[in-house]
C-alpha atoms as a PDB file:
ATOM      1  CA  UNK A   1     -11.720  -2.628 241.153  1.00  0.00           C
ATOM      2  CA  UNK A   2      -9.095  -2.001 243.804  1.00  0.00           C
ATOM      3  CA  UNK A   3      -8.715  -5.792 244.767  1.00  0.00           C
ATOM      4  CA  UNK A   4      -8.199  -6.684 241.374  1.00  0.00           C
ATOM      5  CA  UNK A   5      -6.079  -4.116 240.857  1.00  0.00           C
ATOM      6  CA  UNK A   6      -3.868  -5.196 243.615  1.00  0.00           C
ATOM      7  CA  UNK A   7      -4.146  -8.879 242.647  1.00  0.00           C
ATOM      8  CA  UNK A   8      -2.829  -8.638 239.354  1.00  0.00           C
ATOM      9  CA  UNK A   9       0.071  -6.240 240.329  1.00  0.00           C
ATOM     10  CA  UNK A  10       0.874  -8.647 243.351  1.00  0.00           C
ATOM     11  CA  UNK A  11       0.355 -11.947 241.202  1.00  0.00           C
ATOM     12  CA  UNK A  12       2.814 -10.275 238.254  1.00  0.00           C
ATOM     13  CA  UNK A  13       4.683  -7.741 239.815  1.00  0.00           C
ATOM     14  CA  UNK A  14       5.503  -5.448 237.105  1.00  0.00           C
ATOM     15  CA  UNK A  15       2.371  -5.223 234.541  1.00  0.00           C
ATOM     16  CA  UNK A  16       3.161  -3.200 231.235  1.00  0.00           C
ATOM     17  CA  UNK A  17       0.142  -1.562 229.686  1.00  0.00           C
ATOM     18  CA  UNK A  18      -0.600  -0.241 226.347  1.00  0.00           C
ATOM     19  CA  UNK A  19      -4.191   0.796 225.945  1.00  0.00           C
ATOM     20  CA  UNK A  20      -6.873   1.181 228.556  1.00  0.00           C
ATOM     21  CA  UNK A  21     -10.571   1.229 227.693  1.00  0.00           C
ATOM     22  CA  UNK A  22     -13.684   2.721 229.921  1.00  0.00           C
ATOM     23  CA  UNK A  23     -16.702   1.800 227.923  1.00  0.00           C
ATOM     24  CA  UNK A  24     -20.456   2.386 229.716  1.00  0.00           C
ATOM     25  CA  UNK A  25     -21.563   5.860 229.038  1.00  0.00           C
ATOM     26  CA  UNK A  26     -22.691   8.398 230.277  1.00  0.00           C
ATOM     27  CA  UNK A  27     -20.245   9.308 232.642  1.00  0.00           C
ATOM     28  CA  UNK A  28     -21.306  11.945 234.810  1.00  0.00           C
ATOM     29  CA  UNK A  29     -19.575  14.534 236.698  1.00  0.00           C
ATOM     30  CA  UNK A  30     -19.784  12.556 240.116  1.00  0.00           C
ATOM     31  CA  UNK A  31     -18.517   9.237 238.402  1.00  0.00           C
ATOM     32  CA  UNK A  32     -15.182  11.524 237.485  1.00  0.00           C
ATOM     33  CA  UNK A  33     -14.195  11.784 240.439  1.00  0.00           C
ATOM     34  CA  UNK A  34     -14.142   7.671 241.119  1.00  0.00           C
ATOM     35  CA  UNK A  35     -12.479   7.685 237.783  1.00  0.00           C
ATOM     36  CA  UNK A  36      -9.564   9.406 238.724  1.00  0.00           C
ATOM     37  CA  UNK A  37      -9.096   7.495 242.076  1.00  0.00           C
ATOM     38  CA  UNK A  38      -9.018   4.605 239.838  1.00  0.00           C
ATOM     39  CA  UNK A  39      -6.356   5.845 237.332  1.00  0.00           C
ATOM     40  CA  UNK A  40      -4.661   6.934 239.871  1.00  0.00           C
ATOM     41  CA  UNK A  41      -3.987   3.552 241.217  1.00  0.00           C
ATOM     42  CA  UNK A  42      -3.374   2.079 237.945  1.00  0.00           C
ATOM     43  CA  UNK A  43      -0.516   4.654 237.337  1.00  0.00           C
ATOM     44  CA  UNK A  44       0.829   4.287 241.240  1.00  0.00           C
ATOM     45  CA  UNK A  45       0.772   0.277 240.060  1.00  0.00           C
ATOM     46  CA  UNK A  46       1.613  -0.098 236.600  1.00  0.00           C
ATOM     47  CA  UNK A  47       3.695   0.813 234.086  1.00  0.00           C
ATOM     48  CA  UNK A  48       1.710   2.253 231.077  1.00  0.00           C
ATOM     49  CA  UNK A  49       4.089   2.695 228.092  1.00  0.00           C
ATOM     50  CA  UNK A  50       4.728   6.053 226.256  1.00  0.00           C
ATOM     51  CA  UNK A  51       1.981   5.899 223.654  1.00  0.00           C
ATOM     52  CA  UNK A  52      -0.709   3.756 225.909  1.00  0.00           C
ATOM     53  CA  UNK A  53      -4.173   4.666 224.982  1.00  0.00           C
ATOM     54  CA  UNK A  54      -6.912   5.821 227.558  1.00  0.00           C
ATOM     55  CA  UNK A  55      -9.945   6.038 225.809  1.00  0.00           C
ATOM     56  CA  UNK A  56     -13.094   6.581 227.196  1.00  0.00           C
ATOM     57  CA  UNK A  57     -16.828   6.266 225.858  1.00  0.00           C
ATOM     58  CA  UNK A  58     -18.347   9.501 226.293  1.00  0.00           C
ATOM     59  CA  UNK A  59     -22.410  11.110 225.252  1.00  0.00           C
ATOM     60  CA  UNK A  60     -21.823  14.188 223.211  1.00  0.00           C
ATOM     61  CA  UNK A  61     -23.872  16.135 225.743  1.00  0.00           C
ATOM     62  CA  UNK A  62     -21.785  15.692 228.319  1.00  0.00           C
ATOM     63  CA  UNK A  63     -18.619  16.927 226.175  1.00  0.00           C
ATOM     64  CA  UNK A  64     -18.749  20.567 227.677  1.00  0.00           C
ATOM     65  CA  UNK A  65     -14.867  22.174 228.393  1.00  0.00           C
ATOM     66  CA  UNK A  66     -15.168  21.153 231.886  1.00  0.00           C
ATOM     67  CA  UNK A  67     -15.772  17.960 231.357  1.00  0.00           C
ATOM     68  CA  UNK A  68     -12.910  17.501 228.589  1.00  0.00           C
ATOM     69  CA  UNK A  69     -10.555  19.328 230.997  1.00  0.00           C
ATOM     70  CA  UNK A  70     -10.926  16.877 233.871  1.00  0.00           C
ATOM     71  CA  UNK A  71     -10.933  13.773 231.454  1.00  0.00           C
ATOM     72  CA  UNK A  72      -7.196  15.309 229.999  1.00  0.00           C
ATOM     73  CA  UNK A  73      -6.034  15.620 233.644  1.00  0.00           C
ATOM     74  CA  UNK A  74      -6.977  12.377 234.688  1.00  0.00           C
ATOM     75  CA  UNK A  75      -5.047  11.117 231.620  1.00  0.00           C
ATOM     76  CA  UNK A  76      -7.774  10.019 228.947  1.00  0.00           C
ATOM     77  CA  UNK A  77      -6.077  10.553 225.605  1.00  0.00           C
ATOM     78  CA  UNK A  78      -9.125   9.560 223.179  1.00  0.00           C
ATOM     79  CA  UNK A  79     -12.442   9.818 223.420  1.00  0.00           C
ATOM     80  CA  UNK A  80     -15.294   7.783 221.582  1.00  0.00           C
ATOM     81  CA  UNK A  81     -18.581   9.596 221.200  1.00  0.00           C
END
């Protein structure tokens, strides 16, 4: 994902985004960790508008506090269960 990543910002130079969507559940605790990596180079690489929607698939099991904590700091802002 980091190549691509790369590509696109290098082949347009300034990429505007307004929703982002993670599908494939269930995301586990480990796999969070990646996840943030990633939107942390999506933020360091593109510009994601005001209102842009992070939403993430997510197994109602795995929707403890913890879990719901580290998807708000990582920047998911809706959640489909």
């Amino acid at each position: 994902m980091k190549e691509e990543i790369f590509y696109v910002k290098k082949k347009y130079k300034k990429v505007y985004l307004d929703s982002i969507h993670i599908a494939e559940g269930p995301i586990s605790f480990f796999a969070l960790e990646l996840l943030g990596k990633i939107f942390a180079l999506i933020k360091e690489n593109f510009v994601l508008e005001t209102k842009t929607e992070v939403s993430i698939e997510a197994a109602p099991e795995n929707c403890t506090d913890a879990f719901l904590k580290i998807l708000k700091n990582i920047g998911i802002n809706r959640i489909s269960i």
